[in-house]
Every structure is written in C-alpha cells, then in structure tokens.
C-alpha atoms as a PDB file:
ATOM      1  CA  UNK A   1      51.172 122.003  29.170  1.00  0.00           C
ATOM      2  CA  UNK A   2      54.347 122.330  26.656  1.00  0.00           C
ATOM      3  CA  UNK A   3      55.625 119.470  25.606  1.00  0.00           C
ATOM      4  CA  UNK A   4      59.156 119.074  26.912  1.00  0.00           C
ATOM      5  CA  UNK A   5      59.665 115.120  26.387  1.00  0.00           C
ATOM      6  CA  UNK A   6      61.059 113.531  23.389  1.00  0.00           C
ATOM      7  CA  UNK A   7      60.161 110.554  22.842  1.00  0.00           C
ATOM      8  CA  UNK A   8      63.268 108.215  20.493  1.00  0.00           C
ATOM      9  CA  UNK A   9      62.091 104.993  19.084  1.00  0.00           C
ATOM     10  CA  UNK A  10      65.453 103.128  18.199  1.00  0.00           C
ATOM     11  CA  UNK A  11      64.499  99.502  19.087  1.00  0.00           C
ATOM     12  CA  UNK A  12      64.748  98.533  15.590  1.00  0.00           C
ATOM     13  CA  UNK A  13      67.636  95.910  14.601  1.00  0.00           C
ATOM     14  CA  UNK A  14      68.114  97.275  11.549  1.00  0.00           C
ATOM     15  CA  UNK A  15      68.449  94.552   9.372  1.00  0.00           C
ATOM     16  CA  UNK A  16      68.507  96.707   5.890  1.00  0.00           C
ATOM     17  CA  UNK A  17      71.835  97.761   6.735  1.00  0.00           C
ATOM     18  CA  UNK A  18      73.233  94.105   7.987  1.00  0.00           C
ATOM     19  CA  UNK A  19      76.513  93.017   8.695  1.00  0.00           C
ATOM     20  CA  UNK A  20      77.457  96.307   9.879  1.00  0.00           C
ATOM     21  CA  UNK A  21      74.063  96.416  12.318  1.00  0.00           C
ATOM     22  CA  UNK A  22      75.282  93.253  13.915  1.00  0.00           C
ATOM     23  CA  UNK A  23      77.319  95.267  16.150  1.00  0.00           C
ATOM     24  CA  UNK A  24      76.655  98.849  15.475  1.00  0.00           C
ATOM     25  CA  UNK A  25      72.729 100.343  16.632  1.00  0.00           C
ATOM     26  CA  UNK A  26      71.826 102.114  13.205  1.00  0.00           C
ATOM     27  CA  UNK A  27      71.108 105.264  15.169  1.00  0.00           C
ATOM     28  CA  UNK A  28      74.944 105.489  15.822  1.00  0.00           C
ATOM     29  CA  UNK A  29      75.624 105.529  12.303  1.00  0.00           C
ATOM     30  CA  UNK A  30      78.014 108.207  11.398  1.00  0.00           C
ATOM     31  CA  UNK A  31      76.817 111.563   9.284  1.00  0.00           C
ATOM     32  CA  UNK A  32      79.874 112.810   8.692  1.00  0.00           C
ATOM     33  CA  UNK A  33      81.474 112.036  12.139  1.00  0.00           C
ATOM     34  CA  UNK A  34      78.206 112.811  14.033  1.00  0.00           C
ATOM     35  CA  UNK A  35      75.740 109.421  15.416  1.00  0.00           C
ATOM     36  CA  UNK A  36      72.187 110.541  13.839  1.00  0.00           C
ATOM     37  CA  UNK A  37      70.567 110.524  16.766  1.00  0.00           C
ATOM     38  CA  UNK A  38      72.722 113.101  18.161  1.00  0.00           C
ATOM     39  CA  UNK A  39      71.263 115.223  15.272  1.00  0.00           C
ATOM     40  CA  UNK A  40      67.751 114.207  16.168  1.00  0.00           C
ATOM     41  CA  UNK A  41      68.497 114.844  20.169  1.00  0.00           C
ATOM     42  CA  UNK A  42      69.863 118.043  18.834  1.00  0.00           C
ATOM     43  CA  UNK A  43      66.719 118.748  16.989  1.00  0.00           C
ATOM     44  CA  UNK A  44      64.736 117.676  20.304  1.00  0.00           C
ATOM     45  CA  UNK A  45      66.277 120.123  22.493  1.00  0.00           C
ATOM     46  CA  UNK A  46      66.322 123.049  19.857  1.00  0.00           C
ATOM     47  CA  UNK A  47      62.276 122.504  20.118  1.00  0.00           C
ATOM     48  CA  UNK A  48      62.608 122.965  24.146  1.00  0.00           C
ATOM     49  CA  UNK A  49      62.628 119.894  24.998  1.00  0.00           C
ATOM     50  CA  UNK A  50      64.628 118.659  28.392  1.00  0.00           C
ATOM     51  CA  UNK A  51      63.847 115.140  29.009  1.00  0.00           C
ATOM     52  CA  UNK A  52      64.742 112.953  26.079  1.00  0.00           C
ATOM     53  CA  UNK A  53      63.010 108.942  26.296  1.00  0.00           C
ATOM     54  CA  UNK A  54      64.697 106.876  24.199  1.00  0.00           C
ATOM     55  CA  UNK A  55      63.446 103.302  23.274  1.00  0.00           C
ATOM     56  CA  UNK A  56      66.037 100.958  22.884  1.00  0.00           C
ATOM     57  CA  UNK A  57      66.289  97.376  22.771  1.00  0.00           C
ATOM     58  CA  UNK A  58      68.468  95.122  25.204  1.00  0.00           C
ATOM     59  CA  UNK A  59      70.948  93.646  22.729  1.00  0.00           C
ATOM     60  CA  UNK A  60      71.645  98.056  21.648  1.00  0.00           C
ATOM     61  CA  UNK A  61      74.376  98.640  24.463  1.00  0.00           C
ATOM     62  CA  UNK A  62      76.144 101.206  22.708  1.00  0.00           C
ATOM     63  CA  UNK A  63      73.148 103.726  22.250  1.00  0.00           C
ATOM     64  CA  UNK A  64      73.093 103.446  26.046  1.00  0.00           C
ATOM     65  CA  UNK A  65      77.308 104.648  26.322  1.00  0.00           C
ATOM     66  CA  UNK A  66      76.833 106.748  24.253  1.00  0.00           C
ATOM     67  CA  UNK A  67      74.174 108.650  26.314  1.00  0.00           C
ATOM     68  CA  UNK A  68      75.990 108.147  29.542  1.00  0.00           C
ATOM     69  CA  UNK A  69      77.932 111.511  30.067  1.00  0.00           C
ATOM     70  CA  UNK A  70      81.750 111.419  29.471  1.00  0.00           C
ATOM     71  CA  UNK A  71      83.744 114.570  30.515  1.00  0.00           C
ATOM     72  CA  UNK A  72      87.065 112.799  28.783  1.00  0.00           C
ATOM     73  CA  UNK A  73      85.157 112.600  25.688  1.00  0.00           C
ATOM     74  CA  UNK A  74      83.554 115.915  25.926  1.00  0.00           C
ATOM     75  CA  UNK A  75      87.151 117.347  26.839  1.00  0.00           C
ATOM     76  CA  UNK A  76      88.797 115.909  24.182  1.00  0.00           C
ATOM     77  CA  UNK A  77      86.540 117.067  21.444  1.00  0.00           C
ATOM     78  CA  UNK A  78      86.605 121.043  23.085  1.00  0.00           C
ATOM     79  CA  UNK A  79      90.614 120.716  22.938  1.00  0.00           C
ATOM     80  CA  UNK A  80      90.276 119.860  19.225  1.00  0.00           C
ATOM     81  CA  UNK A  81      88.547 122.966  18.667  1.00  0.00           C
ATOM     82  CA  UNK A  82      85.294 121.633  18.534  1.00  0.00           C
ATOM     83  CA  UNK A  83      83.382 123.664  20.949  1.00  0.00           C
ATOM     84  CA  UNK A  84      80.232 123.677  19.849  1.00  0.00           C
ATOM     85  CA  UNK A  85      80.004 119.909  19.012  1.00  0.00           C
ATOM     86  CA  UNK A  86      81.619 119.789  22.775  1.00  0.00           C
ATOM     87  CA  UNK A  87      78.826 121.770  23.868  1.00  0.00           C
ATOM     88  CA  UNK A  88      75.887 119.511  22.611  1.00  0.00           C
ATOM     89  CA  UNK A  89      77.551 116.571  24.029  1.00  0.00           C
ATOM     90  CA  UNK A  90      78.209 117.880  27.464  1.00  0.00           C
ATOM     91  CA  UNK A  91      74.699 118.791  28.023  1.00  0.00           C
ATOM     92  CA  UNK A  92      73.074 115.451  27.336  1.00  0.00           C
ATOM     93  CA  UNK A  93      72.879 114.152  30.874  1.00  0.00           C
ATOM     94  CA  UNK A  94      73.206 117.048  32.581  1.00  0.00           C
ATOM     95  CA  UNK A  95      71.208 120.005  31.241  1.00  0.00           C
ATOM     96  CA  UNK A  96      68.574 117.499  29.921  1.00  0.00           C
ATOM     97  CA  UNK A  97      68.128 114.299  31.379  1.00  0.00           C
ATOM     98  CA  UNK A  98      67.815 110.973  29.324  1.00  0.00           C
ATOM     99  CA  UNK A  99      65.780 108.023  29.853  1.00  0.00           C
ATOM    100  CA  UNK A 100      66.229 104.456  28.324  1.00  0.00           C
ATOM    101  CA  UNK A 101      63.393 102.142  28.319  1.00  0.00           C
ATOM    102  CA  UNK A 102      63.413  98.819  26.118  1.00  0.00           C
ATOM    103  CA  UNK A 103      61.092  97.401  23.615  1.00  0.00           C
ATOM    104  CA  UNK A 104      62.127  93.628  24.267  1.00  0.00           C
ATOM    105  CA  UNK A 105      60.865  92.590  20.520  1.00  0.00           C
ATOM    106  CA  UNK A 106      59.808  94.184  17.399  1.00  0.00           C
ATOM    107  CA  UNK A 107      56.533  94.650  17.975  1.00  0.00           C
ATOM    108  CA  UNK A 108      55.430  97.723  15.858  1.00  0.00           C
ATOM    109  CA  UNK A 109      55.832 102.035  16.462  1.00  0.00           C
ATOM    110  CA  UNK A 110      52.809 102.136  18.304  1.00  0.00           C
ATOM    111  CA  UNK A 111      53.812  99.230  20.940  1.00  0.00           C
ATOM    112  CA  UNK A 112      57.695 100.710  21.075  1.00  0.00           C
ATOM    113  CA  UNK A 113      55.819 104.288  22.367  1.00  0.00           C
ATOM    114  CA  UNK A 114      53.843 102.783  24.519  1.00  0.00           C
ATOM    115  CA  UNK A 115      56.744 101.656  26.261  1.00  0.00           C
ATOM    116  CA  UNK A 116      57.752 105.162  27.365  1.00  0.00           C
ATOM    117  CA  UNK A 117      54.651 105.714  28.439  1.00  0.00           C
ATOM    118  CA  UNK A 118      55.791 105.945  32.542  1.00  0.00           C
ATOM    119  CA  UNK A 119      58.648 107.937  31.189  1.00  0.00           C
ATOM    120  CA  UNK A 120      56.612 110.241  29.552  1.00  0.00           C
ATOM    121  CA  UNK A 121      53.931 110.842  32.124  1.00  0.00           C
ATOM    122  CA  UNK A 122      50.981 112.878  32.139  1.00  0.00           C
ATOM    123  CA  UNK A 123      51.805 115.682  29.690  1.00  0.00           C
ATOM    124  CA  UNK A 124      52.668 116.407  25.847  1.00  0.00           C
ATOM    125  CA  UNK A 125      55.295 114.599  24.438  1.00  0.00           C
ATOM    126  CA  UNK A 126      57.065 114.510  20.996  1.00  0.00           C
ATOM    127  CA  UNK A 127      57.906 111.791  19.241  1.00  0.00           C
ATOM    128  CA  UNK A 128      61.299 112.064  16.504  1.00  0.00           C
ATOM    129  CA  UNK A 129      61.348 108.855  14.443  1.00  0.00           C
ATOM    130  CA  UNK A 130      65.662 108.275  14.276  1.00  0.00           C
ATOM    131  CA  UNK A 131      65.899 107.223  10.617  1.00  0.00           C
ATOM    132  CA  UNK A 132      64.396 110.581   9.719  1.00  0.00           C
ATOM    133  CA  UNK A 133      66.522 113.399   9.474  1.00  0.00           C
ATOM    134  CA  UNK A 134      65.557 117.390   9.301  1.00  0.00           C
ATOM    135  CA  UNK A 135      67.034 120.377   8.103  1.00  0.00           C
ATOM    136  CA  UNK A 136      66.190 121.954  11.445  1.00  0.00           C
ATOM    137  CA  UNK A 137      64.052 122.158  14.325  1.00  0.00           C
ATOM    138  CA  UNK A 138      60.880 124.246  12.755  1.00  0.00           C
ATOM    139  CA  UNK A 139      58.387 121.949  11.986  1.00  0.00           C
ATOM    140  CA  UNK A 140      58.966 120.169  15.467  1.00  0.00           C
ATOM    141  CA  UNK A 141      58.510 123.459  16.732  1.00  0.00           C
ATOM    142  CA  UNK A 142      55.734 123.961  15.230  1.00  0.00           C
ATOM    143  CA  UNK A 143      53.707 121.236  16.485  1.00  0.00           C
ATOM    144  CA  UNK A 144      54.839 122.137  19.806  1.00  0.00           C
ATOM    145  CA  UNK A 145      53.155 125.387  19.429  1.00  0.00           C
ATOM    146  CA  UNK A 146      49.924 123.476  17.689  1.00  0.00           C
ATOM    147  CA  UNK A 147      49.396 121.436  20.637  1.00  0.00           C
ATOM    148  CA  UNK A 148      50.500 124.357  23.053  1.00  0.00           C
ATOM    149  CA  UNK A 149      47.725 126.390  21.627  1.00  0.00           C
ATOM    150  CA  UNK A 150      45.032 123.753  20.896  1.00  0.00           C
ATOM    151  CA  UNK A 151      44.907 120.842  23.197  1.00  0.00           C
ATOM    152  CA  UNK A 152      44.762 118.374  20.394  1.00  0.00           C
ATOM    153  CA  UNK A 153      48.090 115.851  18.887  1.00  0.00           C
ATOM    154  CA  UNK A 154      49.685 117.232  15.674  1.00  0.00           C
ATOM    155  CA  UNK A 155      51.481 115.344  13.512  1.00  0.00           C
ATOM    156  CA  UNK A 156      54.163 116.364  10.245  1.00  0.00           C
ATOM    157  CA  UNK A 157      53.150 115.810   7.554  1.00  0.00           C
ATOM    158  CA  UNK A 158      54.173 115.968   2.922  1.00  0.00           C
ATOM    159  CA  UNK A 159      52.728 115.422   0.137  1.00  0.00           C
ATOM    160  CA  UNK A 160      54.076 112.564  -2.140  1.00  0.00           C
ATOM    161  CA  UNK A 161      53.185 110.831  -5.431  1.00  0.00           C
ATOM    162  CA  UNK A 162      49.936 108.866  -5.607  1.00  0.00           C
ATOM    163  CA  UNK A 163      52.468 105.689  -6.603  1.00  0.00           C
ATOM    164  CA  UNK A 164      54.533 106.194  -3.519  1.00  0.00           C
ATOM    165  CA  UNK A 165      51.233 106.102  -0.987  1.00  0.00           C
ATOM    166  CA  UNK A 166      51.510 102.767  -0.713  1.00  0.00           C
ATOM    167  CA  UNK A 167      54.708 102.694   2.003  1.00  0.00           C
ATOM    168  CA  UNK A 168      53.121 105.212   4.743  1.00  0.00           C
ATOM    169  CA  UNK A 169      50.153 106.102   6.861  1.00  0.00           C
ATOM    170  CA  UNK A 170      48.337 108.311   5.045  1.00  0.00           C
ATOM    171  CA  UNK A 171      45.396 111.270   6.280  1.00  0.00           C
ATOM    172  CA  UNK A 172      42.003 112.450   5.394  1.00  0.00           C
ATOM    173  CA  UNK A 173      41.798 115.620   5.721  1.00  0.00           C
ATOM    174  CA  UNK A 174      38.756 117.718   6.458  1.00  0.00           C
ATOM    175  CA  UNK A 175      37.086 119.217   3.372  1.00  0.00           C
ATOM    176  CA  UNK A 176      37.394 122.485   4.659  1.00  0.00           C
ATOM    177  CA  UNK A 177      40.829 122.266   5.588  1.00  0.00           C
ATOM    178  CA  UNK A 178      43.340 124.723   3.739  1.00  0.00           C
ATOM    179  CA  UNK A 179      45.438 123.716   0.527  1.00  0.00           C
ATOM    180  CA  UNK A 180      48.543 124.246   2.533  1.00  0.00           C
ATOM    181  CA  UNK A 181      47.018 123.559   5.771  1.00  0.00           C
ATOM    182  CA  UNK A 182      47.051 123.822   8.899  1.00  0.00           C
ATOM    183  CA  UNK A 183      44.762 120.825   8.311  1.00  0.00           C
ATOM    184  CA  UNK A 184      42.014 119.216  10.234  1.00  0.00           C
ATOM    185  CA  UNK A 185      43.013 115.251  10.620  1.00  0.00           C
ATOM    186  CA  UNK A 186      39.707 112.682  10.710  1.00  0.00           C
ATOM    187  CA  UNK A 187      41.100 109.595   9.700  1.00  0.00           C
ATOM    188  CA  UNK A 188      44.353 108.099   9.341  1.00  0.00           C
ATOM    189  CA  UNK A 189      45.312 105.080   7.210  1.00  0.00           C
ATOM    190  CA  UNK A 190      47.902 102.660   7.300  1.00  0.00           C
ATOM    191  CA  UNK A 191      49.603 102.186   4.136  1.00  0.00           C
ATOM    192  CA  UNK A 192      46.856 102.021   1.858  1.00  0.00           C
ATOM    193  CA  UNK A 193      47.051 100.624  -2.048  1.00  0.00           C
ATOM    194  CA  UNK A 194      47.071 103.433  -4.566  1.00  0.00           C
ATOM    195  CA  UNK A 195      43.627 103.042  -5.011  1.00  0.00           C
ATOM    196  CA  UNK A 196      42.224 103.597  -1.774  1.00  0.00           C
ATOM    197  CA  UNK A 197      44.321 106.479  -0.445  1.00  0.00           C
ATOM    198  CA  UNK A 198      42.364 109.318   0.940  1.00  0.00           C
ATOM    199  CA  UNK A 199      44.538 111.836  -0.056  1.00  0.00           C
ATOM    200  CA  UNK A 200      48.615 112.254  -1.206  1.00  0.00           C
ATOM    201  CA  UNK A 201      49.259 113.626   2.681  1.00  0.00           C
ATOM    202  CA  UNK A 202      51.261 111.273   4.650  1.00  0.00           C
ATOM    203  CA  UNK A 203      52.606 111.250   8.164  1.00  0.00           C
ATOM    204  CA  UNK A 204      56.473 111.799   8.070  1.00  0.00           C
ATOM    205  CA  UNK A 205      58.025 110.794  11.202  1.00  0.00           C
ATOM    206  CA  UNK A 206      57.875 114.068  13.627  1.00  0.00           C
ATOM    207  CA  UNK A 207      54.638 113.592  16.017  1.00  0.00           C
ATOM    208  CA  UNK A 208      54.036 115.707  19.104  1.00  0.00           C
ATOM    209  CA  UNK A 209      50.880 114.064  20.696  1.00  0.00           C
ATOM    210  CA  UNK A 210      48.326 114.207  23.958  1.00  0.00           C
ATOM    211  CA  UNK A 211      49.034 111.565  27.034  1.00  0.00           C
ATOM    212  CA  UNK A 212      45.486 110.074  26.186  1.00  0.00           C
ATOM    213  CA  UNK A 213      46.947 108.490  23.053  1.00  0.00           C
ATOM    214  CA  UNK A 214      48.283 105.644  25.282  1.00  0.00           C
ATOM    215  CA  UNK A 215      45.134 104.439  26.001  1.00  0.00           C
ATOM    216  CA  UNK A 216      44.574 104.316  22.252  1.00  0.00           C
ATOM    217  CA  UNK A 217      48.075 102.470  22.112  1.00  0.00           C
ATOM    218  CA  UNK A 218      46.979  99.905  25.218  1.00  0.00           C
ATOM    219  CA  UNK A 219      43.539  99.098  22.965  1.00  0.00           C
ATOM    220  CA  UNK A 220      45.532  98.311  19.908  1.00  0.00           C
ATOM    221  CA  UNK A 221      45.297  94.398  18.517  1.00  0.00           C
ATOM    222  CA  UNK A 222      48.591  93.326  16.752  1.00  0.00           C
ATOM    223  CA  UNK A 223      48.165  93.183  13.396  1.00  0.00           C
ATOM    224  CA  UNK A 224      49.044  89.909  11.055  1.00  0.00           C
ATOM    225  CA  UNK A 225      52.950  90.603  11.519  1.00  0.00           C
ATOM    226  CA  UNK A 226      52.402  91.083  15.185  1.00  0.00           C
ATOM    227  CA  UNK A 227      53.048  94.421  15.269  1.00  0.00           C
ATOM    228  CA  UNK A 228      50.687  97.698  17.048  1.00  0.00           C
ATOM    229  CA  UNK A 229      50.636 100.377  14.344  1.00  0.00           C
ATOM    230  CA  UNK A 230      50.721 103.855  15.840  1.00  0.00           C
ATOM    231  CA  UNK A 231      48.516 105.334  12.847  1.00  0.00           C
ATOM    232  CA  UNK A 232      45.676 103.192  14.475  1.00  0.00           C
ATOM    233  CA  UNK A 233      46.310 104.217  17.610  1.00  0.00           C
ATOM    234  CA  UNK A 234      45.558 108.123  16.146  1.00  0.00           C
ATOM    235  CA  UNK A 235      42.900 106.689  13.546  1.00  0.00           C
ATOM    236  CA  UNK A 236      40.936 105.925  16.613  1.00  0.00           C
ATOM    237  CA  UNK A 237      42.208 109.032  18.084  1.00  0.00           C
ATOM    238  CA  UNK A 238      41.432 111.379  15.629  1.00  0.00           C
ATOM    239  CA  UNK A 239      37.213 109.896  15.412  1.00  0.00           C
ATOM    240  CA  UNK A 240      37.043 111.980  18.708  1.00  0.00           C
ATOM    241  CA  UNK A 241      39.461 114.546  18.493  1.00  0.00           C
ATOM    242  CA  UNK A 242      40.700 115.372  14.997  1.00  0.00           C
ATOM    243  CA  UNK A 243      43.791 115.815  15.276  1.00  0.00           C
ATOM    244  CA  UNK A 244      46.042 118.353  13.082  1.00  0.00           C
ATOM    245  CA  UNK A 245      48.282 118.125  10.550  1.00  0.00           C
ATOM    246  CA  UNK A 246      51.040 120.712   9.458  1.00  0.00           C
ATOM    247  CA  UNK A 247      53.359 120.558   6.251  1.00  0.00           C
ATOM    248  CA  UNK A 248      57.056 119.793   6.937  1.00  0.00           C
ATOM    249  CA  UNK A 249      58.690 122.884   4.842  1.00  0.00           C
ATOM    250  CA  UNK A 250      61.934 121.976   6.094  1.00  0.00           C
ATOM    251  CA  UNK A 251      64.901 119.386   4.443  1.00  0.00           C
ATOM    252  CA  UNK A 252      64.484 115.860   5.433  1.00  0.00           C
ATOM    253  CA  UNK A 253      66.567 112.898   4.508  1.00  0.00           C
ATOM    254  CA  UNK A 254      65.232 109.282   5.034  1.00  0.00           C
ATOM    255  CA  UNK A 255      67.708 107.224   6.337  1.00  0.00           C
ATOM    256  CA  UNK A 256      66.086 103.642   6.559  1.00  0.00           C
ATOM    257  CA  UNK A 257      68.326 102.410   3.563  1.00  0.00           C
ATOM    258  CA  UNK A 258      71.889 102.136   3.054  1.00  0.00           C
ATOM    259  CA  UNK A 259      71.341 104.542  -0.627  1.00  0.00           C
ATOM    260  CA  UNK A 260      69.203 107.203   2.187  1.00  0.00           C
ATOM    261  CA  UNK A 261      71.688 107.197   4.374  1.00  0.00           C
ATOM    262  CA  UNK A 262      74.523 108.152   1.975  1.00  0.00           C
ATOM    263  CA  UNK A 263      72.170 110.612   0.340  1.00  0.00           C
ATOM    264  CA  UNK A 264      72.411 111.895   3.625  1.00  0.00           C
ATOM    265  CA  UNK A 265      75.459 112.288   4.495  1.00  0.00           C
ATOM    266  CA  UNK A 266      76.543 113.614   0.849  1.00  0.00           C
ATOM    267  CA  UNK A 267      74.230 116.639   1.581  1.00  0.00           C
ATOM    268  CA  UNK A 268      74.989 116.827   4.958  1.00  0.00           C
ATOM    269  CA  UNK A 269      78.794 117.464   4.596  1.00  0.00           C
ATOM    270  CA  UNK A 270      77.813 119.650   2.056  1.00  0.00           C
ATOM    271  CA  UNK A 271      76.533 122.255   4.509  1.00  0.00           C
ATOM    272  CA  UNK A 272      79.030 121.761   6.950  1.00  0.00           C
ATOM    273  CA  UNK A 273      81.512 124.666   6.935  1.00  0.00           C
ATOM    274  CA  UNK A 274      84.139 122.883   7.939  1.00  0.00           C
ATOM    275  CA  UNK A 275      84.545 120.157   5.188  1.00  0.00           C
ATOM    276  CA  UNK A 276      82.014 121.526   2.589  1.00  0.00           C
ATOM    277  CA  UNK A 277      84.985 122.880   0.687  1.00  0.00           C
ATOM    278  CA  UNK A 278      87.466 120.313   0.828  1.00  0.00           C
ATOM    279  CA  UNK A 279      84.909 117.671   0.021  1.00  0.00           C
ATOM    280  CA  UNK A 280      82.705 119.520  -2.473  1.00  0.00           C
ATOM    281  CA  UNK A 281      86.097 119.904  -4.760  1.00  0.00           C
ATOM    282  CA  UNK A 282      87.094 116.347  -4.783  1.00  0.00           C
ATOM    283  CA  UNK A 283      83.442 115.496  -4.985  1.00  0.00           C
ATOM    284  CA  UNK A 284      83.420 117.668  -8.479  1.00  0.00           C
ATOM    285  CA  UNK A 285      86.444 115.987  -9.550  1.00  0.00           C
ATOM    286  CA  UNK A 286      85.187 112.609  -8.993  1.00  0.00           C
ATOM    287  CA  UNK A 287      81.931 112.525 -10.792  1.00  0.00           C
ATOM    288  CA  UNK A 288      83.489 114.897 -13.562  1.00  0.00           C
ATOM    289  CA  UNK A 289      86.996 114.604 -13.848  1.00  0.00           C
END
C-alpha cells in the first residue's frame, strides 16, 4: 500500500540551541514567522500523506498546542490576509489527523520510531527528520512512489566530501547501481571514520520505509551512549532486502545548529514573496553599505 503516515521525530531537547530550548521545542522555532515543523508537516501532506505521528517528549507541551486545532487562531491569520498560511493550519486536525506519542528519554532515532510503531500500523510510512528542511516535497515523493512500485524501504540520500563522512550513516551501494542512481542499498554504516567509508552517499533525513523494519528496530542493542541507531536497524534490513536509495535534487537546509538555522531562515525569506523585497534591500545595505 501507499504510504500515507508521516512519521515526526521531535523528542530531542535540543541542547545546541540552549537557553532558548529550555522553554521553546526546537521544532517551533520560527523561519520567518512559520514553526519548522509546520514546513515539514507541509512537506508531509504535499507527498499525500493524511495521518501525521509525531514523537514528542513529555516535558515538549507546546508542540502538542500547537497541533491541537484553533479556529481563533486560524481566523485571525485568514483576516490578516493570510489565506493560504490559514489554510495549512486549519487542516491539521481536521483534514489529516495527528498523533502524539512520546519518547520518555533520548534513546537514539531508531528507538524514537519505534515508538510510533502502533501509530503507524501495518503499512508504509515516511519518516521527515524536523531539523532538516527541503525546498519541496519531490524527493519525499519520490520515495513514496519507490516503495509504491517496489515493495522495498527507500531512503534520501547526497553525496558529500570524503572529510565530512564522518557525522552520518553512510551506504554501499551495489556495483551495478547507476552513477546517479536509483541505487541498490546493501549495507548501511553508521558514521564511519574517513577511512572506512564505503562510499561519499549518505542518508539525509527523508526515509519512507516497510512495517517490517520494526522488528529490525525491536532487535536493536543500545549502543555505548545508550542509544538504538536506525541505520542498524536498515543495515540489518537491507542484508535481506536491499533497500534503495534516491538522490535528494531538491534545496535542503540543516537546521541542528544555531549558524543552520539562520542559514535557513536567510534563504528562506529570501523566496518568500512577501518580504523577499523588503528584506533583500536592507540585507544588501547591511553587508555592503
């Protein structure tokens, strides 16, 4: 079946971006004067997906109002002319339905998944890591269509700089996999040193993945640091059922750090029609007056 379930791991305390994560969930982080994870729900649903899961933890209150529907809000923002943003914000809730489940400690991507695993059921789900940001929604809707047509979990993936391998979970790709893929996915390693990386591939953080990959997730041991990686999870995966891997051609922002985030939301505003031309001008001015 399509997957139609997006899966939202925001469990994370964010401590990179301490004090202001004391009280604010980093998901809820402005871009502009949008919360990020309303761009990645928005994302979600332009994919076709209808039932959004996200992973929260129990101190992250305010991810939870702000996913509880509001018709003052959503009225308020349509009488300021804001109809479309209106639009997005009315249907969360209604038109597709959201789930919160909690990850009670920080105990690794691959543990915080397997908590939406009775969420999620018995079908193909996506998963849309929140301190990643896209351009828009074709790459998710690409795997969509991968898994759609193939039965097996797709994952997104780019190609970096050997010296930057070091910070992801890297592939191996079959040998007669495509340059520019699609490519065939038989092992998966967990941030490897430079040295011992199979390849420059790695897994950015847009997944869409078969139901049987929780029983991967319940077989995981916790690593040293206590947490369940998901790359294992498809490592062991994959040595049955390669799984495939498609090149994100789309723009993506990283917006684990404070200096990603406000990379982000420079370019961000940049595109947006309604202050790209206001702020572009004073931008100018300031870094070349």
């Amino acid at each position: 079946m399509r997957a139609t379930t997006a899966v939202i791991p925001a469990a994370g305390l964010g401590t990179r971006f301490y004090p202001v994560t004391k009280a604010v969930p980093k998901e809820l982080l402005p871009i502009v004067d949008v919360p990020a994870i309303q761009l990645v729900i928005d994302e979600a649903i332009a994919a076709g997906c209808d039932h959004i899961v996200v992973v929260s933890h129990p101190s992250k209150g305010p991810i939870e109002r702000y996913l509880t529907p509001d018709a003052t809000v959503v009225a308020k923002v349509r009488d300021s002319g804001r109809t479309e943003m209106a639009d997005r914000l009315a249907c969360i809730g209604t038109e597709v339905r959201v789930t919160v489940v909690h990850q009670d400690a920080p105990r690794g991507l691959g543990h915080a998944v397997g908590c939406a695993r009775a969420a999620v059921g018995g079908n193909p789900f996506a998963v849309l890591l929140p301190d990643e940001l896209m351009g828009d929604a074709n790459l998710l809707v690409a795997l969509v269509d991968s898994v759609d047509a193939t039965g097996v979990g797709a994952v997104g993936l780019m190609r970096v700089p050997a010296d930057e391998v070091s910070a992801y979970g890297v592939v191996t790709p079959s040998a007669a996999s495509p340059h520019e893929g699609p490519f065939q996915i038989v092992d998966v390693v967990e941030k490897p040193r430079r040295e011992d990386a199979p390849s420059n591939l790695i897994i950015i953080g847009r997944y869409v993945l078969t139901p049987d990959v929780f029983e991967e997730i319940d077989r995981l041991s916790p690593q040293a640091n206590g947490e369940m990686q998901l790359t294992d999870a498809l490592r062991s995966q994959s040595a049955t059922s390669p799984l495939t891997g498609l090149l994100n051609r789309s723009k993506r922002w990283d917006t684990g750090t404070p200096m990603g985030w406000l990379i982000a939301v420079v370019d961000i505003a940049l595109e947006r029609p309604d202050v790209a031309n206001a702020f572009g001008a004073w931008l100018r001015q300031r870094v070349d007056p």
